[in-house]
PDB file of N, CA and C in Angstrom:
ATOM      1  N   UNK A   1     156.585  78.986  81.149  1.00  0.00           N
ATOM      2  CA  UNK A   1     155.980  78.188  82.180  1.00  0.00           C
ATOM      3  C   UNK A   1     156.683  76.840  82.324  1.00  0.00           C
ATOM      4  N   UNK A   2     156.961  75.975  80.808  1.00  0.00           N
ATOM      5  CA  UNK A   2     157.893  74.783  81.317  1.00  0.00           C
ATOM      6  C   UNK A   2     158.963  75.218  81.771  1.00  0.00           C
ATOM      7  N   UNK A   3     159.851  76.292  81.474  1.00  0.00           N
ATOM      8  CA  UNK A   3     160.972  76.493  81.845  1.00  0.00           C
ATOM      9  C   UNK A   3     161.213  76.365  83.367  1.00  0.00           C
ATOM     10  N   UNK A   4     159.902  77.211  83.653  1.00  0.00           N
ATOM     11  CA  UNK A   4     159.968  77.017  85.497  1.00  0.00           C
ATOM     12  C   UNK A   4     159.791  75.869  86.339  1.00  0.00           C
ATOM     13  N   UNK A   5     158.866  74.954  85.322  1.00  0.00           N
ATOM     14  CA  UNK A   5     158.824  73.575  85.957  1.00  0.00           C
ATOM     15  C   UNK A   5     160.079  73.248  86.387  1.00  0.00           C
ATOM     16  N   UNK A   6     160.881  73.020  84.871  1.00  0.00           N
ATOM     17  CA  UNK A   6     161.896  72.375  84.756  1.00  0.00           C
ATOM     18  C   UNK A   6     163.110  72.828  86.019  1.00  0.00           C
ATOM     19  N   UNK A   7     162.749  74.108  86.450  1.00  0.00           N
ATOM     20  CA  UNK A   7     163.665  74.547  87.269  1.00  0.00           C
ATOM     21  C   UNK A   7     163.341  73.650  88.692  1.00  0.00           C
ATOM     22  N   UNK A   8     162.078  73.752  88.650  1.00  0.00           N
ATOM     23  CA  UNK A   8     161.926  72.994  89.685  1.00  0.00           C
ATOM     24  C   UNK A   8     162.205  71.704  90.583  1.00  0.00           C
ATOM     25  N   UNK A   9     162.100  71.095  89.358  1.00  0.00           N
ATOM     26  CA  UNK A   9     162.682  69.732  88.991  1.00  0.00           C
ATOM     27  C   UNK A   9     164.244  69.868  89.345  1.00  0.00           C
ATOM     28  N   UNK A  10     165.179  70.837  88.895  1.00  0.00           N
ATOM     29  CA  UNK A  10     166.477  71.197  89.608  1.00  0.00           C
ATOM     30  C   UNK A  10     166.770  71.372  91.046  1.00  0.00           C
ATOM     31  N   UNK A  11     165.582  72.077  91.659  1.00  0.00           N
ATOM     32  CA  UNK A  11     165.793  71.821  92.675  1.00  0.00           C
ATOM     33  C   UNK A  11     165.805  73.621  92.991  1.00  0.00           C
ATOM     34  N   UNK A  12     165.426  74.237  91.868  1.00  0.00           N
ATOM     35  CA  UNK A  12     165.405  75.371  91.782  1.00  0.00           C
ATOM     36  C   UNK A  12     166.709  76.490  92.062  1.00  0.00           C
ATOM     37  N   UNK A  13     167.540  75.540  91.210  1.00  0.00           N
ATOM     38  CA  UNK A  13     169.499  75.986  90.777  1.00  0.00           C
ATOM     39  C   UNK A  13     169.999  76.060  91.966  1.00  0.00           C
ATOM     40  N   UNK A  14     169.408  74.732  92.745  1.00  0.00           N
ATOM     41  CA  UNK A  14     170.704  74.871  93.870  1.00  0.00           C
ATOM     42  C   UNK A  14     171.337  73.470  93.533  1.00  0.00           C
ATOM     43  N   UNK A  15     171.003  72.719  92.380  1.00  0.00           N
ATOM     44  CA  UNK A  15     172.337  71.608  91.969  1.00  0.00           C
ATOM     45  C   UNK A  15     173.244  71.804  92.644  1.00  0.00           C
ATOM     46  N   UNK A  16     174.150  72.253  91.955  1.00  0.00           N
ATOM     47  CA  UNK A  16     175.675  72.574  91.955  1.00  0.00           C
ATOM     48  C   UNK A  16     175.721  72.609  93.600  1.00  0.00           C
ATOM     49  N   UNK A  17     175.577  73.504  94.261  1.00  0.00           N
ATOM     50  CA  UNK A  17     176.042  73.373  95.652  1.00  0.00           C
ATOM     51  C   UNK A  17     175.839  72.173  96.395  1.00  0.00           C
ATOM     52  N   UNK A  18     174.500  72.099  96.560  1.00  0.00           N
ATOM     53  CA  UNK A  18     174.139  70.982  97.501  1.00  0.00           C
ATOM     54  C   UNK A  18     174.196  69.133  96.380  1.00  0.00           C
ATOM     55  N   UNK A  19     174.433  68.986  95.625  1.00  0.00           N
ATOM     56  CA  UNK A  19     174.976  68.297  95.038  1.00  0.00           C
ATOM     57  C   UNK A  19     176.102  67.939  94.208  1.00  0.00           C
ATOM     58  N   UNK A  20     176.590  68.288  93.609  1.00  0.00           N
ATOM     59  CA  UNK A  20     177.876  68.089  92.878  1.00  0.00           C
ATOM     60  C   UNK A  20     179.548  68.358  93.692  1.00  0.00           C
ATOM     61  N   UNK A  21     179.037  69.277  94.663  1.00  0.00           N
ATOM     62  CA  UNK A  21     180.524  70.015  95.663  1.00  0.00           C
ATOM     63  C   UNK A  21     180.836  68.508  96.115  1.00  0.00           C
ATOM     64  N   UNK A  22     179.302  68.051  97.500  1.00  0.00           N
ATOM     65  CA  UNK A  22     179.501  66.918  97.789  1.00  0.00           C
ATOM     66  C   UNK A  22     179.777  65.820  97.260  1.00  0.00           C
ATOM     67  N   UNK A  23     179.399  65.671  96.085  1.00  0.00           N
ATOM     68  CA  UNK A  23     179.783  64.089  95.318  1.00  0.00           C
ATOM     69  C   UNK A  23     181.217  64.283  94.940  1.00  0.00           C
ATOM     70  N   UNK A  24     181.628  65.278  94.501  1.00  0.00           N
ATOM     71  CA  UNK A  24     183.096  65.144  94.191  1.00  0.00           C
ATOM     72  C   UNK A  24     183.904  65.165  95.013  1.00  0.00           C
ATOM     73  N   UNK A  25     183.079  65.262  96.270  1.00  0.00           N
ATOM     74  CA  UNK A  25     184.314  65.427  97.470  1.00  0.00           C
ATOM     75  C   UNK A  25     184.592  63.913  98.312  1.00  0.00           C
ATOM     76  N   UNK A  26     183.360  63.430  98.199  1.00  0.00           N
ATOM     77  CA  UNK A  26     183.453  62.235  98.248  1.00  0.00           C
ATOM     78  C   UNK A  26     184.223  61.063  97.380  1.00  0.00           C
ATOM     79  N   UNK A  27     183.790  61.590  95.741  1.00  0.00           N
ATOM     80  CA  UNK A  27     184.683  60.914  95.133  1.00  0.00           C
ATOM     81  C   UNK A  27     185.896  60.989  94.713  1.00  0.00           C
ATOM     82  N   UNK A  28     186.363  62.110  95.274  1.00  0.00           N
ATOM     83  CA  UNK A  28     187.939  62.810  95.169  1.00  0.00           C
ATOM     84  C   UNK A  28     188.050  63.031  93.794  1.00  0.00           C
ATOM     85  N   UNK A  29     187.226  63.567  93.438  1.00  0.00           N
ATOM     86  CA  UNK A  29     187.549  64.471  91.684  1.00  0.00           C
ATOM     87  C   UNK A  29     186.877  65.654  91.718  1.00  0.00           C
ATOM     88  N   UNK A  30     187.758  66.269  90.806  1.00  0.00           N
ATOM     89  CA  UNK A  30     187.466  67.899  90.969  1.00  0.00           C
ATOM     90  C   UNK A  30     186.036  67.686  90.224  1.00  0.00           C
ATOM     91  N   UNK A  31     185.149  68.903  91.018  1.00  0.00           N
ATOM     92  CA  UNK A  31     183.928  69.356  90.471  1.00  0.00           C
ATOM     93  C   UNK A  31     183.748  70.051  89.221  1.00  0.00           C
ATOM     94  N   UNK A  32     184.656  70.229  88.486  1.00  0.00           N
ATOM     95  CA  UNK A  32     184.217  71.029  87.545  1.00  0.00           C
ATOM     96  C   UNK A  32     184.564  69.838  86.766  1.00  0.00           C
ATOM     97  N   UNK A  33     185.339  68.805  86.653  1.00  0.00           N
ATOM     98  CA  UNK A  33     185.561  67.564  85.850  1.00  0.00           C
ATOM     99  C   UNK A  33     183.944  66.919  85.933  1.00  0.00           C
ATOM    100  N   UNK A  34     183.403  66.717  86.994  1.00  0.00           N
ATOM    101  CA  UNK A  34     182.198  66.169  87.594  1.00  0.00           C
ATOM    102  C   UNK A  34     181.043  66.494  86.980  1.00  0.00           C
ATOM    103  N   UNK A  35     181.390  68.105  86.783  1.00  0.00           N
ATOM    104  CA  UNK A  35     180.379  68.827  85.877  1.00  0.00           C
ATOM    105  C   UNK A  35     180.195  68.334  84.337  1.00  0.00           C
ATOM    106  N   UNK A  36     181.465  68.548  84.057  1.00  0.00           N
ATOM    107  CA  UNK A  36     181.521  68.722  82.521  1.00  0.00           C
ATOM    108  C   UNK A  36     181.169  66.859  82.400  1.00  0.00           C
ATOM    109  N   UNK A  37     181.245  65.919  83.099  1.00  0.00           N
ATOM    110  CA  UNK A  37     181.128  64.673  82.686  1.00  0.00           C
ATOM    111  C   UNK A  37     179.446  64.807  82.514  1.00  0.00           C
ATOM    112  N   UNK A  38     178.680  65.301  83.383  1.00  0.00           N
ATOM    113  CA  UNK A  38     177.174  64.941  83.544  1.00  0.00           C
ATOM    114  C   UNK A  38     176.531  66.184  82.864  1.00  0.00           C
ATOM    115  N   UNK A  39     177.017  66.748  82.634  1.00  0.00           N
ATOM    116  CA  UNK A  39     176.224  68.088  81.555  1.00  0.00           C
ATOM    117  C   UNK A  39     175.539  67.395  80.424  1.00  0.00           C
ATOM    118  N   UNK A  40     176.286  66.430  79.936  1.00  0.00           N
ATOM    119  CA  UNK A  40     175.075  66.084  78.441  1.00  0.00           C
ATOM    120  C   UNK A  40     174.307  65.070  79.225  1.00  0.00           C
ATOM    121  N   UNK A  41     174.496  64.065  80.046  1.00  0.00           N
ATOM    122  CA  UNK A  41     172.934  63.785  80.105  1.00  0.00           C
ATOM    123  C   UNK A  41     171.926  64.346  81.516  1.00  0.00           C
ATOM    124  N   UNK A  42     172.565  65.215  81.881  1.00  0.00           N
ATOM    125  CA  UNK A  42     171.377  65.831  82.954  1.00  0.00           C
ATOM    126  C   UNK A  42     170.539  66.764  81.355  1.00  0.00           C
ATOM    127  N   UNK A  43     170.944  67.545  80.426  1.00  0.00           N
ATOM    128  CA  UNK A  43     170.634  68.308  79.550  1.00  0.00           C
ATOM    129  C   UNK A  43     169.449  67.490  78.562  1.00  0.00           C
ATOM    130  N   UNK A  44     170.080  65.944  78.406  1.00  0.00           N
ATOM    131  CA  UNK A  44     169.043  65.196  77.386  1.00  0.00           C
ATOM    132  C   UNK A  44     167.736  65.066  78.518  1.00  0.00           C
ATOM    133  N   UNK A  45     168.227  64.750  79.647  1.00  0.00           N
ATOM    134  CA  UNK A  45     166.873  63.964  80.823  1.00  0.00           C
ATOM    135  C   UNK A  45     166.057  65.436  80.735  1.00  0.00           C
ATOM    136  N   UNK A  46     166.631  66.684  81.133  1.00  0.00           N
ATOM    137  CA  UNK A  46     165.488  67.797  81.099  1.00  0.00           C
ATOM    138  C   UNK A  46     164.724  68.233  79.563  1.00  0.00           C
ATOM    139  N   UNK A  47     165.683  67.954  78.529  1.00  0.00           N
ATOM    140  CA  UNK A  47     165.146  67.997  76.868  1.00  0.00           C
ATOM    141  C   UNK A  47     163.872  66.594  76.841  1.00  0.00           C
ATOM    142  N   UNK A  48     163.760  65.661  77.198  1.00  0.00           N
ATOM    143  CA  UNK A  48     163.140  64.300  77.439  1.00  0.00           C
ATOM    144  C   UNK A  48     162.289  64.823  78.393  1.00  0.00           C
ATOM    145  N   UNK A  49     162.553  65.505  79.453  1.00  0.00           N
ATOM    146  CA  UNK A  49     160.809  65.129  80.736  1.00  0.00           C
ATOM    147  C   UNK A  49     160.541  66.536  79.981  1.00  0.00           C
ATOM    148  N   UNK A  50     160.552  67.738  79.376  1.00  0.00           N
ATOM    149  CA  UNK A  50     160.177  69.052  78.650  1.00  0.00           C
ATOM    150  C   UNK A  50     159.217  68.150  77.204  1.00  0.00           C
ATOM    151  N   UNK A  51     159.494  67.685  76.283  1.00  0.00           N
ATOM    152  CA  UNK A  51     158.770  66.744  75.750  1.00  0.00           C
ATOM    153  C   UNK A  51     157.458  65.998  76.368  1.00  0.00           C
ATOM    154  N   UNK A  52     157.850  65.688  77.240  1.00  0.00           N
ATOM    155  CA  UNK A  52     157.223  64.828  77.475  1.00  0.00           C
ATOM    156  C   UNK A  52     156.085  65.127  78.349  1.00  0.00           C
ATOM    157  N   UNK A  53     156.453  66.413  79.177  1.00  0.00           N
ATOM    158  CA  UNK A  53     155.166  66.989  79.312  1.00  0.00           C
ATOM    159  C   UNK A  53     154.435  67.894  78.300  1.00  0.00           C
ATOM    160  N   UNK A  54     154.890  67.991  77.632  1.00  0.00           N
ATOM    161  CA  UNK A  54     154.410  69.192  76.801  1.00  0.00           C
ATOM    162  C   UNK A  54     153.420  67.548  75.788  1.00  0.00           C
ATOM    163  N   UNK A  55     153.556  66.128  75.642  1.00  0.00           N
ATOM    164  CA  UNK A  55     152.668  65.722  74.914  1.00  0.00           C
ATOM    165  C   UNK A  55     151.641  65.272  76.164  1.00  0.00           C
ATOM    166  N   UNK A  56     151.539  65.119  77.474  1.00  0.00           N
ATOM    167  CA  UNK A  56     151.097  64.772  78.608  1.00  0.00           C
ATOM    168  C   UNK A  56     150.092  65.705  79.193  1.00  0.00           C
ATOM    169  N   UNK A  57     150.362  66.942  78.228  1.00  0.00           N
ATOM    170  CA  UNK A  57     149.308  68.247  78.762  1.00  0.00           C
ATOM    171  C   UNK A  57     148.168  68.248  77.510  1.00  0.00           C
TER     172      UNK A  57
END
């Protein structure tokens, strides 16, 4: 059940397209560089709001 929140909160795995294509295209760096930079803290922020509802319930 958190898992699905949490998806939600993603945007329900449409990240990557509708966000990351565009930001790197804007910022003229490849997306998969873009990726691998924000993978550990998009990963801590969903490990942190998963906590944090789980003491909030």
């Amino acid at each position: 059940m958190l898992q699905l929140n949490n998806m939600s909160f993603m945007g329900g795995g449409t990240l990557i397209p509708w966000a990351l294509i565009p930001a790197a295209a804007i910022c003229n760096v490849s997306p998969f560089e873009l990726a691998r930079r924000n993978l550990l803290p998009v990963a801590i922020g969903l490990i942190v709001t998963t906590i944090v509802a789980l003491f909030l319930i």
